[in-house]
PDB file of N, CA and C in Angstrom:
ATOM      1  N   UNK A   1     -36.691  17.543 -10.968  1.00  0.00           N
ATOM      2  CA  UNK A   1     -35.783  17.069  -9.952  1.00  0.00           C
ATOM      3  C   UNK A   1     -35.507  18.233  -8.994  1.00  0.00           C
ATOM      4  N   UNK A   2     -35.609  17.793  -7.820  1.00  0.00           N
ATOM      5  CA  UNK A   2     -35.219  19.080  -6.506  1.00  0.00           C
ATOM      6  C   UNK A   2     -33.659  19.127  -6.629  1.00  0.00           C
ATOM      7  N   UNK A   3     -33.320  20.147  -5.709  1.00  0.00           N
ATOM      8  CA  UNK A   3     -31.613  20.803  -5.726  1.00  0.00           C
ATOM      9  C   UNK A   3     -31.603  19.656  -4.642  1.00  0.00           C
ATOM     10  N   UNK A   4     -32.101  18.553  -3.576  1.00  0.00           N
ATOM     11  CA  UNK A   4     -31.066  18.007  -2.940  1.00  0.00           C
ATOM     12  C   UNK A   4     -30.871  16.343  -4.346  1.00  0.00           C
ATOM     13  N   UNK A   5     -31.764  16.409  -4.747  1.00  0.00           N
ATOM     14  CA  UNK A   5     -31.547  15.072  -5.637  1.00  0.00           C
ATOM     15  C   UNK A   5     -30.330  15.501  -6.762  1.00  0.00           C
ATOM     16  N   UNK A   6     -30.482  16.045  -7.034  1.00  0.00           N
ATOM     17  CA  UNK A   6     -29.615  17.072  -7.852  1.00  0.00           C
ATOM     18  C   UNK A   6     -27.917  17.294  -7.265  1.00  0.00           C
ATOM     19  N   UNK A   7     -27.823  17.792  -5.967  1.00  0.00           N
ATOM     20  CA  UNK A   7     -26.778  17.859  -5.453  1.00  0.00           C
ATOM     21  C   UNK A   7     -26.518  16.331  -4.721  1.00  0.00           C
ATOM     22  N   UNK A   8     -26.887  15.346  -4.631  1.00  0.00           N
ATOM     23  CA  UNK A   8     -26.460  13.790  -4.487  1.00  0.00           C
ATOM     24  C   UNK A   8     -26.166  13.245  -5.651  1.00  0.00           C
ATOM     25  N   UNK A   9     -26.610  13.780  -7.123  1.00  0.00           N
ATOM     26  CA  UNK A   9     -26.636  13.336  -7.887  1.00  0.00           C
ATOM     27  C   UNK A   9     -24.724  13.680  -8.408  1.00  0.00           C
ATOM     28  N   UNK A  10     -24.638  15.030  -8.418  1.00  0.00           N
ATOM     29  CA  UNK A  10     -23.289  15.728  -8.251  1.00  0.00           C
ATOM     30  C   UNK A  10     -22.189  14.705  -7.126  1.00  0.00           C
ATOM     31  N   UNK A  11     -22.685  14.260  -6.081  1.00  0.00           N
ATOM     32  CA  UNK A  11     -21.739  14.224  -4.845  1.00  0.00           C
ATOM     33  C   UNK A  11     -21.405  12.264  -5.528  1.00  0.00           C
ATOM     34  N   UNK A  12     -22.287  11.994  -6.232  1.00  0.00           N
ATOM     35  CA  UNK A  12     -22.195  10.358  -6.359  1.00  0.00           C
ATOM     36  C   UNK A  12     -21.467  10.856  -7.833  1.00  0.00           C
ATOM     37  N   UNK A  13     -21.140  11.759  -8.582  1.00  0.00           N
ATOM     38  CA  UNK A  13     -20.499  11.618  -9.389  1.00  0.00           C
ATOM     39  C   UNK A  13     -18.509  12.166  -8.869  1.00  0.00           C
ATOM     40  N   UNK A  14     -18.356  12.989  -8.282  1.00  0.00           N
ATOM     41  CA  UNK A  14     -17.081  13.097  -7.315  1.00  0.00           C
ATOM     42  C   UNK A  14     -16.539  12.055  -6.787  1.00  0.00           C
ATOM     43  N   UNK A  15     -17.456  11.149  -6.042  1.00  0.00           N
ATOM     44  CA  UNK A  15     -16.881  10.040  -5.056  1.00  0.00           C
ATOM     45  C   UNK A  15     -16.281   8.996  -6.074  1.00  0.00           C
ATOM     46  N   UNK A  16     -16.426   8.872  -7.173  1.00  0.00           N
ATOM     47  CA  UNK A  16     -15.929   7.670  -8.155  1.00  0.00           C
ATOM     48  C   UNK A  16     -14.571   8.046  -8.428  1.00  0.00           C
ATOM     49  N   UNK A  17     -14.592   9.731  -8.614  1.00  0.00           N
ATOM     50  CA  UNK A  17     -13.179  10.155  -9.134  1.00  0.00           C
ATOM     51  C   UNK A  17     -12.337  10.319  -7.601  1.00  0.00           C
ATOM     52  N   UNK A  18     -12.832  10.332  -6.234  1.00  0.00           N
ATOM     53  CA  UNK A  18     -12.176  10.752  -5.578  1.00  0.00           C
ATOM     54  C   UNK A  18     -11.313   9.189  -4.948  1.00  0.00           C
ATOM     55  N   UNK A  19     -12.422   8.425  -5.470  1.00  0.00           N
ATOM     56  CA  UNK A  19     -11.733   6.508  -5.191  1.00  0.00           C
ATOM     57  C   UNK A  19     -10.561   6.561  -5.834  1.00  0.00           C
ATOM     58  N   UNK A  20     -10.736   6.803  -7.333  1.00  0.00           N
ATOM     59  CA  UNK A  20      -9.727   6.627  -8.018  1.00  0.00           C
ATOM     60  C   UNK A  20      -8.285   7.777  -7.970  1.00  0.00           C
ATOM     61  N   UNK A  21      -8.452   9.150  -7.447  1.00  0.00           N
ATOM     62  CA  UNK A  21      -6.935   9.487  -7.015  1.00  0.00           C
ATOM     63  C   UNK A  21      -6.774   9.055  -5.498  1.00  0.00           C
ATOM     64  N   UNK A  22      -7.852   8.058  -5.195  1.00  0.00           N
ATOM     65  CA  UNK A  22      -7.297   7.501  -3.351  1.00  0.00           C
ATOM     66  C   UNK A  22      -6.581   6.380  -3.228  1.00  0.00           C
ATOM     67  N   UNK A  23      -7.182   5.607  -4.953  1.00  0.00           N
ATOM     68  CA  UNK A  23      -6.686   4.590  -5.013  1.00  0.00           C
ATOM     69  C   UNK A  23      -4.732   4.356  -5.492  1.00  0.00           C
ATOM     70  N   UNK A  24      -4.731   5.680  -6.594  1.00  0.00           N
ATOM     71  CA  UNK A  24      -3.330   6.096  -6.934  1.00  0.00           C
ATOM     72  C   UNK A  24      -2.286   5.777  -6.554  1.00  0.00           C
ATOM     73  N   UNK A  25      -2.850   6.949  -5.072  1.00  0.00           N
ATOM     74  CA  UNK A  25      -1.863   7.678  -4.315  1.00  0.00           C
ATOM     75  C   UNK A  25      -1.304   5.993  -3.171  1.00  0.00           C
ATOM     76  N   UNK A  26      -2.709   5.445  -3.146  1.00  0.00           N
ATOM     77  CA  UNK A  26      -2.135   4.219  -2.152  1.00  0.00           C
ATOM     78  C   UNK A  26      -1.082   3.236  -2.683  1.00  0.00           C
ATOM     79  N   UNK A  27      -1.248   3.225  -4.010  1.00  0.00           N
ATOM     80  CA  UNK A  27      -0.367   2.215  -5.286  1.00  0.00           C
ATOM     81  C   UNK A  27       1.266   2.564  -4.936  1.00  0.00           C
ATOM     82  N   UNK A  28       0.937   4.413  -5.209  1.00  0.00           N
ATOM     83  CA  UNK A  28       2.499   5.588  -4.851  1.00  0.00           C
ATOM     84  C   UNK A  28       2.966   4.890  -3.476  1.00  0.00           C
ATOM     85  N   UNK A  29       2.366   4.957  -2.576  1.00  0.00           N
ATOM     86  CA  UNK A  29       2.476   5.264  -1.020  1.00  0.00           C
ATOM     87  C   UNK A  29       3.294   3.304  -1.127  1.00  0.00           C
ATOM     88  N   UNK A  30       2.551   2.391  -1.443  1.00  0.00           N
ATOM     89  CA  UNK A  30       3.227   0.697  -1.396  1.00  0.00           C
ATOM     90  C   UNK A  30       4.155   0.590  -2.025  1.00  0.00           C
ATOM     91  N   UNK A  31       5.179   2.058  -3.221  1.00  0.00           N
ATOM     92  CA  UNK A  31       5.873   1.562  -3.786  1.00  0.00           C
ATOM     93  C   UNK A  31       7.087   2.470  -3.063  1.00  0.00           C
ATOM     94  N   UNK A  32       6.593   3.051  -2.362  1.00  0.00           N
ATOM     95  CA  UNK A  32       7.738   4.108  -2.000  1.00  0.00           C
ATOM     96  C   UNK A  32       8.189   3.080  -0.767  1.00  0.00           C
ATOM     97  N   UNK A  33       7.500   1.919   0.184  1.00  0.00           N
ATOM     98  CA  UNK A  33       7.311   1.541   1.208  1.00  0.00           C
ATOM     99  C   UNK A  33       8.479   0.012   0.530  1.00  0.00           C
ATOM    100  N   UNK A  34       7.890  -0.221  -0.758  1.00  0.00           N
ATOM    101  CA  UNK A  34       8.455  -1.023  -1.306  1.00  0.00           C
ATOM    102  C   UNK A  34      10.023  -0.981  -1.694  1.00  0.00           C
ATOM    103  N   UNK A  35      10.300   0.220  -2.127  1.00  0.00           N
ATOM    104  CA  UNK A  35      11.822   1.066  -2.447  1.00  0.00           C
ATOM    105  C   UNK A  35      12.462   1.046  -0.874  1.00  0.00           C
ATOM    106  N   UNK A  36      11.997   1.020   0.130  1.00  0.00           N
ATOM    107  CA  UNK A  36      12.747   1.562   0.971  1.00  0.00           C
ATOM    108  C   UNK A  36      12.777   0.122   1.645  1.00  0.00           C
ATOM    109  N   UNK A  37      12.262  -0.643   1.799  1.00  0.00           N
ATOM    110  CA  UNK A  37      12.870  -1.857   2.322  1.00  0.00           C
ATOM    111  C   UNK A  37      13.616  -2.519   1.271  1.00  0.00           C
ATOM    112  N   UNK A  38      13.547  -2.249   0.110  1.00  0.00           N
ATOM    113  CA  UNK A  38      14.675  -2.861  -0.684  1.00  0.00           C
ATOM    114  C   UNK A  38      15.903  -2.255  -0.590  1.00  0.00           C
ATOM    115  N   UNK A  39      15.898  -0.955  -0.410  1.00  0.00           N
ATOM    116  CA  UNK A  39      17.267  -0.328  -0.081  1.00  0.00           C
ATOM    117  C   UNK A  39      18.003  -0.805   1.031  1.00  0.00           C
ATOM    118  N   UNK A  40      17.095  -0.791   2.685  1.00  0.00           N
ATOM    119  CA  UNK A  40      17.651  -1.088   3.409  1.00  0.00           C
ATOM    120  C   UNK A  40      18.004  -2.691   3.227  1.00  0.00           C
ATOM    121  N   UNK A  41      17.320  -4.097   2.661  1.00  0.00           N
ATOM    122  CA  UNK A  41      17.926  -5.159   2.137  1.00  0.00           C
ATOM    123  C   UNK A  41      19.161  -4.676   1.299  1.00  0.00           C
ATOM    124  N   UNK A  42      19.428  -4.353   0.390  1.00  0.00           N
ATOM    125  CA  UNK A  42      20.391  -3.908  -0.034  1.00  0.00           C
ATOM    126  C   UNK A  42      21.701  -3.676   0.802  1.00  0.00           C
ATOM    127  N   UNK A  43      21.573  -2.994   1.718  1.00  0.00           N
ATOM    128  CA  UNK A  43      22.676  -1.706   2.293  1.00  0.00           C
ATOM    129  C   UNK A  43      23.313  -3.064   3.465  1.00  0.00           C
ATOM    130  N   UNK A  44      21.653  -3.851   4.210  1.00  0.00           N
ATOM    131  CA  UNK A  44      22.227  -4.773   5.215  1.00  0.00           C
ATOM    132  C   UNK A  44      23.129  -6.054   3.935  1.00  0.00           C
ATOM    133  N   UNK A  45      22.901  -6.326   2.869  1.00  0.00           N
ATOM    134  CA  UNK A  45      23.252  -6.770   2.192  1.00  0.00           C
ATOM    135  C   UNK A  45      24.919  -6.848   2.028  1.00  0.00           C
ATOM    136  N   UNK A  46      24.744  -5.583   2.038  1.00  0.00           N
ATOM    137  CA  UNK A  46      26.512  -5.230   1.234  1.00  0.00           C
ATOM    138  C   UNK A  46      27.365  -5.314   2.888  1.00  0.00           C
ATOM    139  N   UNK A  47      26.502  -4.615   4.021  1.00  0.00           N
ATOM    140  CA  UNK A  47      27.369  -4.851   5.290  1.00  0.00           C
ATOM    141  C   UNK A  47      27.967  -6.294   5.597  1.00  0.00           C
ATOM    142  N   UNK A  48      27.210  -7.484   4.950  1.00  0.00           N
ATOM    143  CA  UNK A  48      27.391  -8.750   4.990  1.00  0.00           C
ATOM    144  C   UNK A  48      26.646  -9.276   6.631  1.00  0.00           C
ATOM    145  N   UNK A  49      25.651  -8.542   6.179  1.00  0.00           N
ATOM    146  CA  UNK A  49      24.649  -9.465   7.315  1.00  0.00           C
ATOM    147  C   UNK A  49      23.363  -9.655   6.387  1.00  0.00           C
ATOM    148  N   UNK A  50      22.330 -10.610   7.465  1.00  0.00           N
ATOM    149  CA  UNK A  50      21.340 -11.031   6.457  1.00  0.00           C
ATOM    150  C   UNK A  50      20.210  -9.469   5.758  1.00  0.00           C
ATOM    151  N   UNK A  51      19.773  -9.714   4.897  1.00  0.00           N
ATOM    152  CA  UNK A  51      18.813  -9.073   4.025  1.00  0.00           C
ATOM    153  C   UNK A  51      17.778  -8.700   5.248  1.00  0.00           C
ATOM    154  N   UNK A  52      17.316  -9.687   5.773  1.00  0.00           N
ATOM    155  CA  UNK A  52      15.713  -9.194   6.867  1.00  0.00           C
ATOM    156  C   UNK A  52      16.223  -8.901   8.148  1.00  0.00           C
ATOM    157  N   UNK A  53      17.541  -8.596   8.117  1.00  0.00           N
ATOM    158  CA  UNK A  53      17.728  -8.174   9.860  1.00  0.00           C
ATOM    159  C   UNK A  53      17.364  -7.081   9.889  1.00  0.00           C
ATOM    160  N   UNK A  54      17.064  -5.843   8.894  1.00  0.00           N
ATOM    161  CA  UNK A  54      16.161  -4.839   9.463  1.00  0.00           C
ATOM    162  C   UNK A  54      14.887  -5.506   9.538  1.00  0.00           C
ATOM    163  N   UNK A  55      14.187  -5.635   9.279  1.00  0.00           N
ATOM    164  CA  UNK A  55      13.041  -6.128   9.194  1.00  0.00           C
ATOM    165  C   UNK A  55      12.690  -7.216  10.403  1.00  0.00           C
ATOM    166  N   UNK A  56      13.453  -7.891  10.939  1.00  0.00           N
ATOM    167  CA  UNK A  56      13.219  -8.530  12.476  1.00  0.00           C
ATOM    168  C   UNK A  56      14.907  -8.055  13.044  1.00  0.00           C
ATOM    169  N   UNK A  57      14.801  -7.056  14.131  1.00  0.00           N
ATOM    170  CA  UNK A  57      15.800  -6.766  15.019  1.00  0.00           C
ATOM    171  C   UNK A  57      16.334  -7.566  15.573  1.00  0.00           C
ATOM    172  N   UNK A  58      15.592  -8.959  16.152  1.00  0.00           N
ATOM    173  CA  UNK A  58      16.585  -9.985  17.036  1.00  0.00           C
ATOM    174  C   UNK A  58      17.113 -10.817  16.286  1.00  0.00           C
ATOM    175  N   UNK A  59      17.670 -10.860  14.797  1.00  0.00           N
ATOM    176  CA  UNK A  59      17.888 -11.350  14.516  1.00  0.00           C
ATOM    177  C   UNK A  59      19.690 -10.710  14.165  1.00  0.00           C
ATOM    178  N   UNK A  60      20.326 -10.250  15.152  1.00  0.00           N
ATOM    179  CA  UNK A  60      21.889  -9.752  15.044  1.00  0.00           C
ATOM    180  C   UNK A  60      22.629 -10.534  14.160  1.00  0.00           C
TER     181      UNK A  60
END
């Protein structure tokens, strides 16, 4: 086997592991996205306006 079959052979073994901490971090990234519109439901919650008025502005 030559050094470029060799070094594709290397680069196709990285890309599987590099899916999987890309995939992680995106799981992290939807839950942090997830926490923070529940907070702000929450917070518009307790002010005693609706839950999605952050989430659509014209809705005062």
């Amino acid at each position: 086997m030559n050094g470029f079959a060799q070094s594709m052979l290397l680069a196709q073994e990285g890309a599987g592991a590099a899916g999987a901490v890309g995939a992680i971090f995106f799981i992290v990234y939807l839950a942090i996205i997830v926490l923070i519109i529940a907070g702000f439901w929450k917070t518009f919650a307790k002010a005693g306006k609706p839950g999605g008025a952050r989430s659509f502005p014209s809705t005062t």
